[in-house]
N, C-alpha and C. Protein backbone atom coordinates (compact mmCIF):
# COMPACT_ATOMS: atom_id res chain seq x y z
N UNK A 1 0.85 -1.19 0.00
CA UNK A 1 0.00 0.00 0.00
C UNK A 1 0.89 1.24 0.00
N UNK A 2 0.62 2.45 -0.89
CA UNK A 2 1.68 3.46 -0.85
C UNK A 2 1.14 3.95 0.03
N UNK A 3 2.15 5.04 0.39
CA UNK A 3 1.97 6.28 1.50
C UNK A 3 1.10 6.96 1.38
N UNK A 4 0.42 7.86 1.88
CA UNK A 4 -0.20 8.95 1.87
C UNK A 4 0.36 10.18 1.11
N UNK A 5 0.10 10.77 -0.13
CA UNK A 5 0.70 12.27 -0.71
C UNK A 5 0.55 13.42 0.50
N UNK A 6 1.57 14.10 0.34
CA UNK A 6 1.97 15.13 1.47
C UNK A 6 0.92 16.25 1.06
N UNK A 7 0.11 17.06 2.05
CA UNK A 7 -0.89 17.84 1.54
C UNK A 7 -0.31 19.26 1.97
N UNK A 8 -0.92 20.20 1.46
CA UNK A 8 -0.76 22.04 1.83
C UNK A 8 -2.35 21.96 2.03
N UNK A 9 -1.95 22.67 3.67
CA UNK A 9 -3.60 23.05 4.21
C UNK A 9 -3.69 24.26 3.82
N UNK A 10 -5.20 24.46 3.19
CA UNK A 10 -5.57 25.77 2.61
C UNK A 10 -6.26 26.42 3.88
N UNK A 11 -6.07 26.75 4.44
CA UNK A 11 -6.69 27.27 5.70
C UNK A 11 -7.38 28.90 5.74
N UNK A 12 -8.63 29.20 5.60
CA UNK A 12 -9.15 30.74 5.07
C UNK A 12 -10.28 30.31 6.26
N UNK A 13 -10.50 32.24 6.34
CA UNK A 13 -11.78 32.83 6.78
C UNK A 13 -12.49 33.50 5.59
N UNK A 14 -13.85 33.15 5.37
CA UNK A 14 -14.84 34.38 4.14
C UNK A 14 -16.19 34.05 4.57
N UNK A 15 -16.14 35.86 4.84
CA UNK A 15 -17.47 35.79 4.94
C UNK A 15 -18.36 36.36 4.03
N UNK A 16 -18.05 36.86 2.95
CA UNK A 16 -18.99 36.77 1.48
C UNK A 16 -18.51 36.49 0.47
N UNK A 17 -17.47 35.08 0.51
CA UNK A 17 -16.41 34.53 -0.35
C UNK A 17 -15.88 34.66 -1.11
N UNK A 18 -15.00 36.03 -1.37
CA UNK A 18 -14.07 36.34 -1.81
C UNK A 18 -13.25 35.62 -1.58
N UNK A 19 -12.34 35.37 0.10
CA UNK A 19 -11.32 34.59 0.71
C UNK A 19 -11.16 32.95 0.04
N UNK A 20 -12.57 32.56 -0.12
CA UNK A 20 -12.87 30.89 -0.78
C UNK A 20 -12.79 30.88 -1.60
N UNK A 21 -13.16 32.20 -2.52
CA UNK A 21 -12.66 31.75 -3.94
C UNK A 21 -11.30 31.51 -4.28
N UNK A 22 -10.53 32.39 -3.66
CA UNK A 22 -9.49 32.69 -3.68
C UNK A 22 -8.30 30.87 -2.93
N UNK A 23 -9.45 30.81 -1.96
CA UNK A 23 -8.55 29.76 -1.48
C UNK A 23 -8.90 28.58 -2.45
N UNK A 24 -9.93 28.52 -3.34
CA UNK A 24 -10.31 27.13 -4.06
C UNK A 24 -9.31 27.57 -5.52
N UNK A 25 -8.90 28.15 -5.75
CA UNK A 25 -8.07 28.97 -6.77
C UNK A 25 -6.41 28.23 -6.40
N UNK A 26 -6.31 28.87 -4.99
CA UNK A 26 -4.85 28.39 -4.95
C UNK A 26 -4.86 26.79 -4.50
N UNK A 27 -5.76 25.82 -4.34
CA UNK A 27 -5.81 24.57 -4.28
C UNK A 27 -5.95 24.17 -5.72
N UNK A 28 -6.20 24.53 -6.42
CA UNK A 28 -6.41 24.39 -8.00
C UNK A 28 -4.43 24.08 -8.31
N UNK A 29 -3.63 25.61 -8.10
CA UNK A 29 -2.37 25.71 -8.11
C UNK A 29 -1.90 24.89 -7.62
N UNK A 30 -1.87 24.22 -6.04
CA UNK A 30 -1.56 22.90 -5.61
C UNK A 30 -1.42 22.25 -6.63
N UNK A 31 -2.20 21.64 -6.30
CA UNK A 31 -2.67 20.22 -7.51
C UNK A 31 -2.50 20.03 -8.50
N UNK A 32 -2.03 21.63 -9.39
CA UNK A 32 -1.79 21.46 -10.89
C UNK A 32 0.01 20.76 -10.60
N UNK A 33 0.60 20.32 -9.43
CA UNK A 33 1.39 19.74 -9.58
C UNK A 33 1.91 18.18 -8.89
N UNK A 34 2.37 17.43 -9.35
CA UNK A 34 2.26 16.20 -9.09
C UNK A 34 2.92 15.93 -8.00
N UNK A 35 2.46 14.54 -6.88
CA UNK A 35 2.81 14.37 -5.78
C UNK A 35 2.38 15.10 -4.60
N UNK A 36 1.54 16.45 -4.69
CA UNK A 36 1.11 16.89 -3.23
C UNK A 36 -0.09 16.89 -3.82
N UNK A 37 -1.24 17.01 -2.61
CA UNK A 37 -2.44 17.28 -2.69
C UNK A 37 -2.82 18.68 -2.06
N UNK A 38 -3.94 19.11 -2.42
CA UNK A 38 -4.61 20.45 -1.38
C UNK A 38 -5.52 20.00 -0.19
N UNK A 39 -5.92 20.65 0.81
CA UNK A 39 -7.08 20.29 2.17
C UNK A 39 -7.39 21.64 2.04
N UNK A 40 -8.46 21.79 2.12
CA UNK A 40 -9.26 22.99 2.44
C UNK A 40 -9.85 22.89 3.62
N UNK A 41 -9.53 24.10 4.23
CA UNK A 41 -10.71 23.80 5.56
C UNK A 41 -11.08 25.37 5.80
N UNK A 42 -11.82 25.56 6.24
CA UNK A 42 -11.99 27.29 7.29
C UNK A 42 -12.11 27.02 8.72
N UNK A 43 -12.55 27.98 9.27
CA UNK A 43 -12.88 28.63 10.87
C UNK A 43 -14.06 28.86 11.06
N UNK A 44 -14.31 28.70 11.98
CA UNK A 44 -15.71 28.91 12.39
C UNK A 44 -15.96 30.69 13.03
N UNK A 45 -17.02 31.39 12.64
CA UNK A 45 -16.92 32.54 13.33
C UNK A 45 -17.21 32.64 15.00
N UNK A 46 -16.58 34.07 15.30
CA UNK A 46 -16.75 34.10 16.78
C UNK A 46 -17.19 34.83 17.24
N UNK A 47 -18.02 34.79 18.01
CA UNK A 47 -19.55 35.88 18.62
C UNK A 47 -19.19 35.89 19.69
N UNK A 48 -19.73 37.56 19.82
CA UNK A 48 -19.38 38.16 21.50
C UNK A 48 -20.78 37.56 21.99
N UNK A 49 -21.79 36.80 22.00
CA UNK A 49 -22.57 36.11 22.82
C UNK A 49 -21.73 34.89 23.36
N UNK A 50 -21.64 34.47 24.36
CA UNK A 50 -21.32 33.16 25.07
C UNK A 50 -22.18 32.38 24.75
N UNK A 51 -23.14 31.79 24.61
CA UNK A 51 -24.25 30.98 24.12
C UNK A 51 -24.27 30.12 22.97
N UNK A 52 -23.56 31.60 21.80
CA UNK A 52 -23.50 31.23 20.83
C UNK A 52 -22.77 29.96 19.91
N UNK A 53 -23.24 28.64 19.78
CA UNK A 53 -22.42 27.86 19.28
C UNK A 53 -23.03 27.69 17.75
N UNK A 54 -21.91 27.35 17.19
CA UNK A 54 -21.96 27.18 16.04
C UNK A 54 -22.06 25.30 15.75
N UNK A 55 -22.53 25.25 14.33
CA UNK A 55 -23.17 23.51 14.26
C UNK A 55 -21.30 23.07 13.82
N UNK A 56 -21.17 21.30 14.02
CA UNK A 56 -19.97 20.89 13.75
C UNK A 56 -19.49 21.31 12.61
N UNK A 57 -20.35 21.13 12.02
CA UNK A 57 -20.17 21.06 9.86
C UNK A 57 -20.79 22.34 9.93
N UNK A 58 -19.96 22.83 8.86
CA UNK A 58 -20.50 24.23 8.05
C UNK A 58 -21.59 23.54 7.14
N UNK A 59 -22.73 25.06 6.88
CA UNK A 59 -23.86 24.36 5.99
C UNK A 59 -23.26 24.45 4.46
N UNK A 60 -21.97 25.17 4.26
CA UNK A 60 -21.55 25.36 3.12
C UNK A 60 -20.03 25.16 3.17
N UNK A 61 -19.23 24.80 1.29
CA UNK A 61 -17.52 25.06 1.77
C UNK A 61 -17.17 23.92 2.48
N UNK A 62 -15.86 24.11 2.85
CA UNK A 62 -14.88 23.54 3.74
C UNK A 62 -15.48 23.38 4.81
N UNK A 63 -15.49 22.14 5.18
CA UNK A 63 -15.25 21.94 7.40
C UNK A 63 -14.36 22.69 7.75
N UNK A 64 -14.84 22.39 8.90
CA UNK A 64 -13.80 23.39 9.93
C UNK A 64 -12.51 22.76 10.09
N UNK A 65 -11.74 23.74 10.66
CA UNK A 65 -9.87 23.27 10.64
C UNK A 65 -9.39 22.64 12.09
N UNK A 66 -8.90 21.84 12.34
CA UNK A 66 -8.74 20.80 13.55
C UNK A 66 -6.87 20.99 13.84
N UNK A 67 -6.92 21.01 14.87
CA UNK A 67 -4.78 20.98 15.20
C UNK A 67 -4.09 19.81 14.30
N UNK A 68 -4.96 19.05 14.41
CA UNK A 68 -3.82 17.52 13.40
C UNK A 68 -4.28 18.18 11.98
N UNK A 69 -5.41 18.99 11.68
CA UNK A 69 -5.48 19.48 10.14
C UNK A 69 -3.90 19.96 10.15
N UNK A 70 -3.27 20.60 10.83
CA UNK A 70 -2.12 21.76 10.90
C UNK A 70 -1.13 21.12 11.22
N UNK A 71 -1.14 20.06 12.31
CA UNK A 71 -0.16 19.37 12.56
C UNK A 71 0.49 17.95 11.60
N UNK A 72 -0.46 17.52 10.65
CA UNK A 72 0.76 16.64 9.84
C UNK A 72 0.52 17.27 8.23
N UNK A 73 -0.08 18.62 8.23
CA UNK A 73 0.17 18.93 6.71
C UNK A 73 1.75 19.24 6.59
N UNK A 74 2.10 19.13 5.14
CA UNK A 74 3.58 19.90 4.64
C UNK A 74 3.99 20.73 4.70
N UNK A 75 2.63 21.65 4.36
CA UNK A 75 2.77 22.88 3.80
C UNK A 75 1.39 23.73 4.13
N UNK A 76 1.21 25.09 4.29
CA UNK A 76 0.24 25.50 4.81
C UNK A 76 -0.07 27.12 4.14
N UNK A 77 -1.29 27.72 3.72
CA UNK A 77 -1.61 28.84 3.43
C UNK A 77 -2.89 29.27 3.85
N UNK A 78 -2.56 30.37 4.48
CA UNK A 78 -3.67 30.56 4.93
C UNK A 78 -4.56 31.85 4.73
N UNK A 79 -5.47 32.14 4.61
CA UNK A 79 -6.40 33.55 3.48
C UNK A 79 -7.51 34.15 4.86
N UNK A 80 -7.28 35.41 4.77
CA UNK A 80 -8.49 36.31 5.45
C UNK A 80 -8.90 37.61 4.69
N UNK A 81 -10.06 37.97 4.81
CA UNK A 81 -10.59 39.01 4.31
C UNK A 81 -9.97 40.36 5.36
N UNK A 82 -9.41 41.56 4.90
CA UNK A 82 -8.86 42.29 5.35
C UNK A 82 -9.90 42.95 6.69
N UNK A 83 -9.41 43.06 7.96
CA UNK A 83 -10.14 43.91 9.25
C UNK A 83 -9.27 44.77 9.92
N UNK A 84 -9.26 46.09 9.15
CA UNK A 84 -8.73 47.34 9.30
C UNK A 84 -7.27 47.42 9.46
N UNK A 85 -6.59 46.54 8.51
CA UNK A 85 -5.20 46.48 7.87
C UNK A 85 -4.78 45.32 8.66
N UNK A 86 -5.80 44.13 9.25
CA UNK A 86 -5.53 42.97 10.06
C UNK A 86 -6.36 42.02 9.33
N UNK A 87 -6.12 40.87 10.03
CA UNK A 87 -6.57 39.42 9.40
C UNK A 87 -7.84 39.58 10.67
N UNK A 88 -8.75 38.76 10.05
CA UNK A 88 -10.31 38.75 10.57
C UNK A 88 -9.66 38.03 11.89
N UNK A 89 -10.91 38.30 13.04
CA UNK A 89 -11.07 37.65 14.14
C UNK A 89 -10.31 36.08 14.42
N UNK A 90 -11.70 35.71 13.29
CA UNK A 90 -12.05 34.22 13.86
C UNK A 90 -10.61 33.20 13.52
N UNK A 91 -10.11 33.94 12.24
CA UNK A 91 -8.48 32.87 11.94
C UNK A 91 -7.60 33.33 13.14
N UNK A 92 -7.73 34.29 13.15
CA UNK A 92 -6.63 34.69 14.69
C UNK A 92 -7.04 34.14 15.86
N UNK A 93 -8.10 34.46 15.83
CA UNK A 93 -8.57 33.10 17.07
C UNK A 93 -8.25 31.67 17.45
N UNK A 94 -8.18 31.38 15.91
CA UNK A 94 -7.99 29.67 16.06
C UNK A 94 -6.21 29.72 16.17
N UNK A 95 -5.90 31.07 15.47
CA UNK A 95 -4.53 30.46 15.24
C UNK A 95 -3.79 30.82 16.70
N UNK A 96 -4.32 31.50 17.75
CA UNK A 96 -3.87 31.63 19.13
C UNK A 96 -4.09 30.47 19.89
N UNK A 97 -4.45 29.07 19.17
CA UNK A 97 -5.02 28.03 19.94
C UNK A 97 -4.14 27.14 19.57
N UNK A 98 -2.84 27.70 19.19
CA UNK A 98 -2.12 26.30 18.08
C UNK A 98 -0.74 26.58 19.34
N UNK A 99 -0.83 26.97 20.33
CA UNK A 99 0.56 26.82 21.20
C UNK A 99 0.36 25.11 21.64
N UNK A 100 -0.20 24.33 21.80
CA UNK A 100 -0.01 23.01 21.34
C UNK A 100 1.25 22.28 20.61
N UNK A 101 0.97 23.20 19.27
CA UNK A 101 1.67 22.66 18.29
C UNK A 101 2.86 23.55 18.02
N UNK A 102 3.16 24.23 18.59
CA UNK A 102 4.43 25.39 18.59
C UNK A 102 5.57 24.77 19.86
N UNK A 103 4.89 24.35 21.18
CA UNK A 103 5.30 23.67 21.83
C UNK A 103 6.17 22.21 21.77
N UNK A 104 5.61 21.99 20.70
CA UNK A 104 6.17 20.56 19.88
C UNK A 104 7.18 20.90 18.67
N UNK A 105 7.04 21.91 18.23
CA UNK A 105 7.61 22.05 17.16
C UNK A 105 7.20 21.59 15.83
N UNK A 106 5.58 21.77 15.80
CA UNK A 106 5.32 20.39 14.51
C UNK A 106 5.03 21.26 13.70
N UNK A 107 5.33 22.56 12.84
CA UNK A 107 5.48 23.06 11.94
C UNK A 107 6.89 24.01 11.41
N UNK A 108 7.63 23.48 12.38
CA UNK A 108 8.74 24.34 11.80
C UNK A 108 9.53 23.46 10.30
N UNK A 109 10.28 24.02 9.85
CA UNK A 109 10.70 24.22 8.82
C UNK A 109 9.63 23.77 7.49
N UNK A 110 8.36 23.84 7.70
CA UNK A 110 7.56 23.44 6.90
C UNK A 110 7.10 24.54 6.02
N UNK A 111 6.78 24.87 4.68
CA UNK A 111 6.70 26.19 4.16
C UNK A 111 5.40 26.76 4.18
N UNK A 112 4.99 28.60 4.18
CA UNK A 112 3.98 28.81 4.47
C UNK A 112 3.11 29.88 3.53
N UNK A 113 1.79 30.11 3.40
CA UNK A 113 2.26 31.59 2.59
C UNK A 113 0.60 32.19 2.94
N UNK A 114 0.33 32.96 2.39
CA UNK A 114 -0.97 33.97 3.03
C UNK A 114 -1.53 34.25 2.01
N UNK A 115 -2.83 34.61 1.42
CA UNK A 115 -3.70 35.17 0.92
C UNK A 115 -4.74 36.16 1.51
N UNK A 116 -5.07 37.14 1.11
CA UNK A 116 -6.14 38.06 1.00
C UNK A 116 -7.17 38.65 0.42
N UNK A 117 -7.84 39.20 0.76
CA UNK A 117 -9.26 40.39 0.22
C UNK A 117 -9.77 41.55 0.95
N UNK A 118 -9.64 42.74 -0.18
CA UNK A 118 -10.40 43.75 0.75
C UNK A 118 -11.35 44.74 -0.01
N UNK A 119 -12.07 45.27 0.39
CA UNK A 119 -13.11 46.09 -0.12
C UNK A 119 -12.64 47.23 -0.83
N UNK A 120 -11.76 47.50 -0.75
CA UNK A 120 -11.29 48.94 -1.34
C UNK A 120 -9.42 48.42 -1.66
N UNK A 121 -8.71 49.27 -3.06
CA UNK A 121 -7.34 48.91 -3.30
C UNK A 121 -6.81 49.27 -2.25
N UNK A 122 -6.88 50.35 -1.32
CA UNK A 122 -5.51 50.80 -0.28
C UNK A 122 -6.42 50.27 0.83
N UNK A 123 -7.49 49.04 1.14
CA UNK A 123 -7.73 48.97 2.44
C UNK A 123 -6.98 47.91 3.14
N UNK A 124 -5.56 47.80 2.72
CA UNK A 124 -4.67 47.19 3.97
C UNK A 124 -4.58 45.77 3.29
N UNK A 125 -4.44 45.47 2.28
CA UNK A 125 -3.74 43.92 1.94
C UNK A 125 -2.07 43.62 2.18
N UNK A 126 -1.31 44.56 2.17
CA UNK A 126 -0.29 44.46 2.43
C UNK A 126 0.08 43.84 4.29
N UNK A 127 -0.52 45.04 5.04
CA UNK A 127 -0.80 44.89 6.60
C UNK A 127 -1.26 43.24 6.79
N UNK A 128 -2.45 43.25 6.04
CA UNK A 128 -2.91 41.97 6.73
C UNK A 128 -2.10 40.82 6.52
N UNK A 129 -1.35 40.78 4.87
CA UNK A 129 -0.61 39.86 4.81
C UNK A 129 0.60 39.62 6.14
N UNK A 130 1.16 40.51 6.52
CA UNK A 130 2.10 40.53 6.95
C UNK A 130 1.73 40.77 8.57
N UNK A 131 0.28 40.93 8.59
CA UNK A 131 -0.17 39.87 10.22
C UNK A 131 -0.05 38.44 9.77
N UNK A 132 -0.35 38.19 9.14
CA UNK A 132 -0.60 36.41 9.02
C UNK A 132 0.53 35.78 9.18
N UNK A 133 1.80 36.66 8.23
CA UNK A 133 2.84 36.11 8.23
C UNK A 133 3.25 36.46 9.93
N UNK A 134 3.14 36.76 10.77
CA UNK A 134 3.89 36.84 12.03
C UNK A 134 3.42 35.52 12.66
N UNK A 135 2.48 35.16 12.60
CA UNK A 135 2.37 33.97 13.87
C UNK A 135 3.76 32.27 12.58
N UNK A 136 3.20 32.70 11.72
CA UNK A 136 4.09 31.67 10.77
C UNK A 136 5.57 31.49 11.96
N UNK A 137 5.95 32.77 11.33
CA UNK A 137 7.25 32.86 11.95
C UNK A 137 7.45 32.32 13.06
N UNK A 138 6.87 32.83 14.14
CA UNK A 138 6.49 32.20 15.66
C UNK A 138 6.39 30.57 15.43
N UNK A 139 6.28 29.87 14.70
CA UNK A 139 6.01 28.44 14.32
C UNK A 139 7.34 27.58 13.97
N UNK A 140 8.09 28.34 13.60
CA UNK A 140 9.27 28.33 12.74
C UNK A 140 9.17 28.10 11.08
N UNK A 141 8.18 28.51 10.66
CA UNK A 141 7.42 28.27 9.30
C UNK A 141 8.63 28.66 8.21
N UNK A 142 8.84 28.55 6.88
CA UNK A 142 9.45 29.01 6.09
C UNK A 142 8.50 29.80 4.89
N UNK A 143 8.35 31.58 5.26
CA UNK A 143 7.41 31.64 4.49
C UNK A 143 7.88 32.01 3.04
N UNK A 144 7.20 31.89 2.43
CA UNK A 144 7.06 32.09 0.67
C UNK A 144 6.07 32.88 -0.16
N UNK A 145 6.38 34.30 -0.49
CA UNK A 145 5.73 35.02 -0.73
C UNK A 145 4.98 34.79 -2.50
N UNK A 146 5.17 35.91 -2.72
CA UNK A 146 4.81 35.51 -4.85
C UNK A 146 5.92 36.37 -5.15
N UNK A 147 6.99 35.98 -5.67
CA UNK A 147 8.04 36.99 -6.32
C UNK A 147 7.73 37.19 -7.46
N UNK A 148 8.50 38.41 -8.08
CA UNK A 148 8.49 39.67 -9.52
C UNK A 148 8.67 38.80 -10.16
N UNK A 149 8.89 37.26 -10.27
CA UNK A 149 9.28 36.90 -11.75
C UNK A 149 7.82 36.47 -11.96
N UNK A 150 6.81 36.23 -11.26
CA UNK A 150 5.83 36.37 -12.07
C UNK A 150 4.94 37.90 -12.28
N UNK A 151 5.47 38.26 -13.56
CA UNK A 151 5.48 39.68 -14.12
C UNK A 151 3.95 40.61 -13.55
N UNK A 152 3.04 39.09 -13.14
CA UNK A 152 1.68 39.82 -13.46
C UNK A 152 1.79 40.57 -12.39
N UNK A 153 2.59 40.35 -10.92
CA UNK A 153 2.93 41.38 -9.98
C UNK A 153 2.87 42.27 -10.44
N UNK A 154 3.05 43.47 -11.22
CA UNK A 154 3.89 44.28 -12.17
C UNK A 154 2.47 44.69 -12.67
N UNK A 155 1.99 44.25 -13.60
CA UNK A 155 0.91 44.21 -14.24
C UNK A 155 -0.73 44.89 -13.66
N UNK A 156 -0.79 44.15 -12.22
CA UNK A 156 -2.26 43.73 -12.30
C UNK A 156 -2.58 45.64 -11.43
N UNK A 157 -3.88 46.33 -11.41
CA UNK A 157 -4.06 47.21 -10.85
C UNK A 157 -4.80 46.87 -9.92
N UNK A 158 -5.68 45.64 -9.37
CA UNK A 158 -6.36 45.20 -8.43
C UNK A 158 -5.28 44.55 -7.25
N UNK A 159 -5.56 43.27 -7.39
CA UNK A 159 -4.72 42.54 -6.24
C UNK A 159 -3.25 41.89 -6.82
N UNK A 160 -2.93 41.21 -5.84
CA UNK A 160 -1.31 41.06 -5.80
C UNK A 160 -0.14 41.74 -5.33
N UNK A 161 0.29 41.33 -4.52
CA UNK A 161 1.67 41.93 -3.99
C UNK A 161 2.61 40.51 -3.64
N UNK A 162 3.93 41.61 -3.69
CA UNK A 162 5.26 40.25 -3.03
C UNK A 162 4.73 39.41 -2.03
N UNK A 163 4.31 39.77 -1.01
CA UNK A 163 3.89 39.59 0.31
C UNK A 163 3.28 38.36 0.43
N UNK A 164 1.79 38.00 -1.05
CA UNK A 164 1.24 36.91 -1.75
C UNK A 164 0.18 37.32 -2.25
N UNK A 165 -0.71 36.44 -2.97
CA UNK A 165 -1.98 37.05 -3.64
C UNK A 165 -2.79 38.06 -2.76
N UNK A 166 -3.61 39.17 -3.77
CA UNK A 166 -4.71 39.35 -2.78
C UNK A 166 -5.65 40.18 -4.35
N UNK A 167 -6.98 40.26 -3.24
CA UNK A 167 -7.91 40.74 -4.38
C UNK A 167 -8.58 41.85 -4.14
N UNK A 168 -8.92 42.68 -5.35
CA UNK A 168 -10.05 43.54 -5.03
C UNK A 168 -11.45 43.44 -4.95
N UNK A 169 -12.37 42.99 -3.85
CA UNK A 169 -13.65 42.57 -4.13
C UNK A 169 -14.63 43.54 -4.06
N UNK A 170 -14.20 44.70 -4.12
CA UNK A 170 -15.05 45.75 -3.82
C UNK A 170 -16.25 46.48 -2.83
N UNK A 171 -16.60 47.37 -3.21
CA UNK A 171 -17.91 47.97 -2.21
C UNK A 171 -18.58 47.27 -1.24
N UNK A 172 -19.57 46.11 -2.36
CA UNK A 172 -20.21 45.06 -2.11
C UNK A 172 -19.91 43.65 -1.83
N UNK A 173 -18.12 43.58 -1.60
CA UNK A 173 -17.84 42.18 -1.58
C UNK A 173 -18.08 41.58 -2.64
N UNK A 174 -18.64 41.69 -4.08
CA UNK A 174 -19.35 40.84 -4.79
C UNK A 174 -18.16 40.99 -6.30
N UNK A 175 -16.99 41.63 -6.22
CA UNK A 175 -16.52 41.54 -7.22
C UNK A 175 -15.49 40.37 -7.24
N UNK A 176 -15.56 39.61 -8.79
CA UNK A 176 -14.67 38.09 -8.96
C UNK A 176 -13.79 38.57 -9.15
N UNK A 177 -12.97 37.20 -9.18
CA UNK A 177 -11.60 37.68 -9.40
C UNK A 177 -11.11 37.55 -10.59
N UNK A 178 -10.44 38.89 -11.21
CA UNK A 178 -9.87 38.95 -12.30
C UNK A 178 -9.33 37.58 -12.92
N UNK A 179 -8.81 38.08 -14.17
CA UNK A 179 -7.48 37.11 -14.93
C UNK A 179 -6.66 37.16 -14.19
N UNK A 180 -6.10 38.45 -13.85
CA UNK A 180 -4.22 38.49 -13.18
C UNK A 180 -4.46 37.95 -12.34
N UNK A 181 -5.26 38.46 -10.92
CA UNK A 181 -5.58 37.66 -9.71
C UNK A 181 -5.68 36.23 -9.72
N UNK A 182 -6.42 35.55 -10.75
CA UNK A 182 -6.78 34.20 -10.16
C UNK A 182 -5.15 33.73 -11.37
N UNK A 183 -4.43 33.84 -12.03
CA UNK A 183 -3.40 33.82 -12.36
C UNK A 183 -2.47 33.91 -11.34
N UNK A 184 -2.06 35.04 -10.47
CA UNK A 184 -1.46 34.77 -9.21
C UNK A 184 -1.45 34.03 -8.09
N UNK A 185 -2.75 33.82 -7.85
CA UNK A 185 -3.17 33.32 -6.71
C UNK A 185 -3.13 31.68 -7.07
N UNK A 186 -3.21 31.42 -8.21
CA UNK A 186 -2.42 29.74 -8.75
C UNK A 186 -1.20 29.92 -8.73
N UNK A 187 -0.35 30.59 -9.16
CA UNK A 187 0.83 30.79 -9.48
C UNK A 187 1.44 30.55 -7.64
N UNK A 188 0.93 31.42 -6.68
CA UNK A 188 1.32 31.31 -5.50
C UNK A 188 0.67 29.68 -4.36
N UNK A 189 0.19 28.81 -5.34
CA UNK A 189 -0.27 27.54 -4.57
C UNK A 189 0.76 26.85 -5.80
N UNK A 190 1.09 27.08 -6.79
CA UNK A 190 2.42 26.33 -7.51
C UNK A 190 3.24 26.35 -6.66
N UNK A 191 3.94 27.14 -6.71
CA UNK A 191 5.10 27.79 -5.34
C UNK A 191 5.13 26.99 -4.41
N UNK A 192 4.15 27.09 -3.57
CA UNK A 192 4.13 26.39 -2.38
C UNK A 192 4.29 24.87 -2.31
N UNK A 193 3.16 24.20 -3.15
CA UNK A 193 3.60 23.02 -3.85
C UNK A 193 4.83 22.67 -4.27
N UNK A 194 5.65 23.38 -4.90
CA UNK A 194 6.74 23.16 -5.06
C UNK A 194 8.15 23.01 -3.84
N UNK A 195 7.90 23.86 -3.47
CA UNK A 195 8.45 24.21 -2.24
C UNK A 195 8.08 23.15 -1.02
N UNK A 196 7.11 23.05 -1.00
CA UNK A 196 6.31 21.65 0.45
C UNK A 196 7.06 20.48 -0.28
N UNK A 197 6.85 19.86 -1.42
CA UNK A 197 7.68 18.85 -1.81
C UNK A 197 9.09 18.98 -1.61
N UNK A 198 9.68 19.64 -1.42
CA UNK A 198 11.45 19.81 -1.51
C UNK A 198 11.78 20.15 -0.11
N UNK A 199 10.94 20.57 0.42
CA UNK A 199 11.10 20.43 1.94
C UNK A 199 10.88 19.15 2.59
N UNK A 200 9.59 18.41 2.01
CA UNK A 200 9.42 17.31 3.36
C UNK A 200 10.39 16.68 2.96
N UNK A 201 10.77 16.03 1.63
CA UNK A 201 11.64 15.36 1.31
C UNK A 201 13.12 15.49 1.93
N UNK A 202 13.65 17.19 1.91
CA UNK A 202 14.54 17.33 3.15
C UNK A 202 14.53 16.80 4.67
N UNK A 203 12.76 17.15 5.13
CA UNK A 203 12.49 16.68 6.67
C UNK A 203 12.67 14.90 6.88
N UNK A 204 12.14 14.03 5.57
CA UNK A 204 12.34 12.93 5.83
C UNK A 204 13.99 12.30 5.88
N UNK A 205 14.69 13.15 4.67
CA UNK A 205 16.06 12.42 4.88
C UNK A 205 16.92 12.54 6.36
N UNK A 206 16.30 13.79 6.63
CA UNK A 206 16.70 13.93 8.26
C UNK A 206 16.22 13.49 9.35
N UNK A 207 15.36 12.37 9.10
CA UNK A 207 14.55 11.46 10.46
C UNK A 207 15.79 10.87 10.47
């Protein structure tokens, strides 16, 4: 019986799915390469009621994201809709629950990268990326942004930066994502894919 293929957890918050499209986009990029797979999962939201529980299963999308989701993937990316030049609540929430797995060390040298969305071009995709990327670090993550050689950096007037994909969804939340965008945002789950394979393969020769 073969092994199990090494997966990249797509890990996003959306709450009028911009973030999902975006994350079913860069699982697309995964997969367009051989030997890793994608996992999608999200977060559940978090209400200032105490009462408030949410059902196991989402009624839509991805299930929810679990510590062993995080703890035996390869590779990991994770997407929030921009909250005032920060990553939404509810992923920061979960991701303050992973000293578990920081304690152990079960994501370090594993590679990482971030996605975004925000309502307006200057409302903080850069910021938020580069919240997401801080807890990485704290992990010992190896992150991996989208570099200039893919030109459409350069190109696109909506989303994209070094940092990693991101999009413009506008006013209403309701705008798709371009050519360049969903071009990047594959281009940056290639990457990673690429990268998660050449790493575990490093992590295994070193058991």
């Amino acid at each position: 019986m073969s092994a199990p293929l090494p997966y990249v957890l797509i890990l996003y918050y959306s709450r009028y799915g911009a973030t999902r499209a975006m994350a079913e986009q860069l699982a697309a990029g995964v997969e367009s390469c051989r030997g890793v797979e994608a996992r999608l999962r999200t977060v559940s939201p978090v209400s200032p009621t105490c009462e408030a529980v949410e059902p196991e299963i989402p009624a839509e999308g991805a299930v929810y994201a679990g510590l062993d989701d995080l703890r035996h993937c390869a590779g990991l990316a994770i997407g929030s809709p921009t909250r005032f030049g920060n990553m939404a609540a509810p992923l920061k929430h979960f991701l303050d629950g992973t000293s578990e797995l920081w304690l152990g060390g079960a994501l370090v040298d594993k590679p990482a990268s971030a996605f975004t969305s925000t309502s307006s071009l200057h409302g903080g995709q850069e910021t938020t990326l580069i919240s997401m990327l801080l807890p990485l670090l704290h992990h010992g993550m190896v992150y991996a942004g989208l570099p200039y050689s893919e030109t459409e950096v350069m190109d696109t007037t909506s989303g994209g930066t070094p940092y990693g994909a991101s999009h413009l969804a506008g006013k209403r939340s309701d705008r798709p994502l371009d050519e360049l965008e969903r071009h990047l945002v594959r281009a940056q789950g290639r990457r990673l894919a690429r990268l998660t394979l050449a790493l575990d393969a490093m992590r295994r020769e070193a058991q």
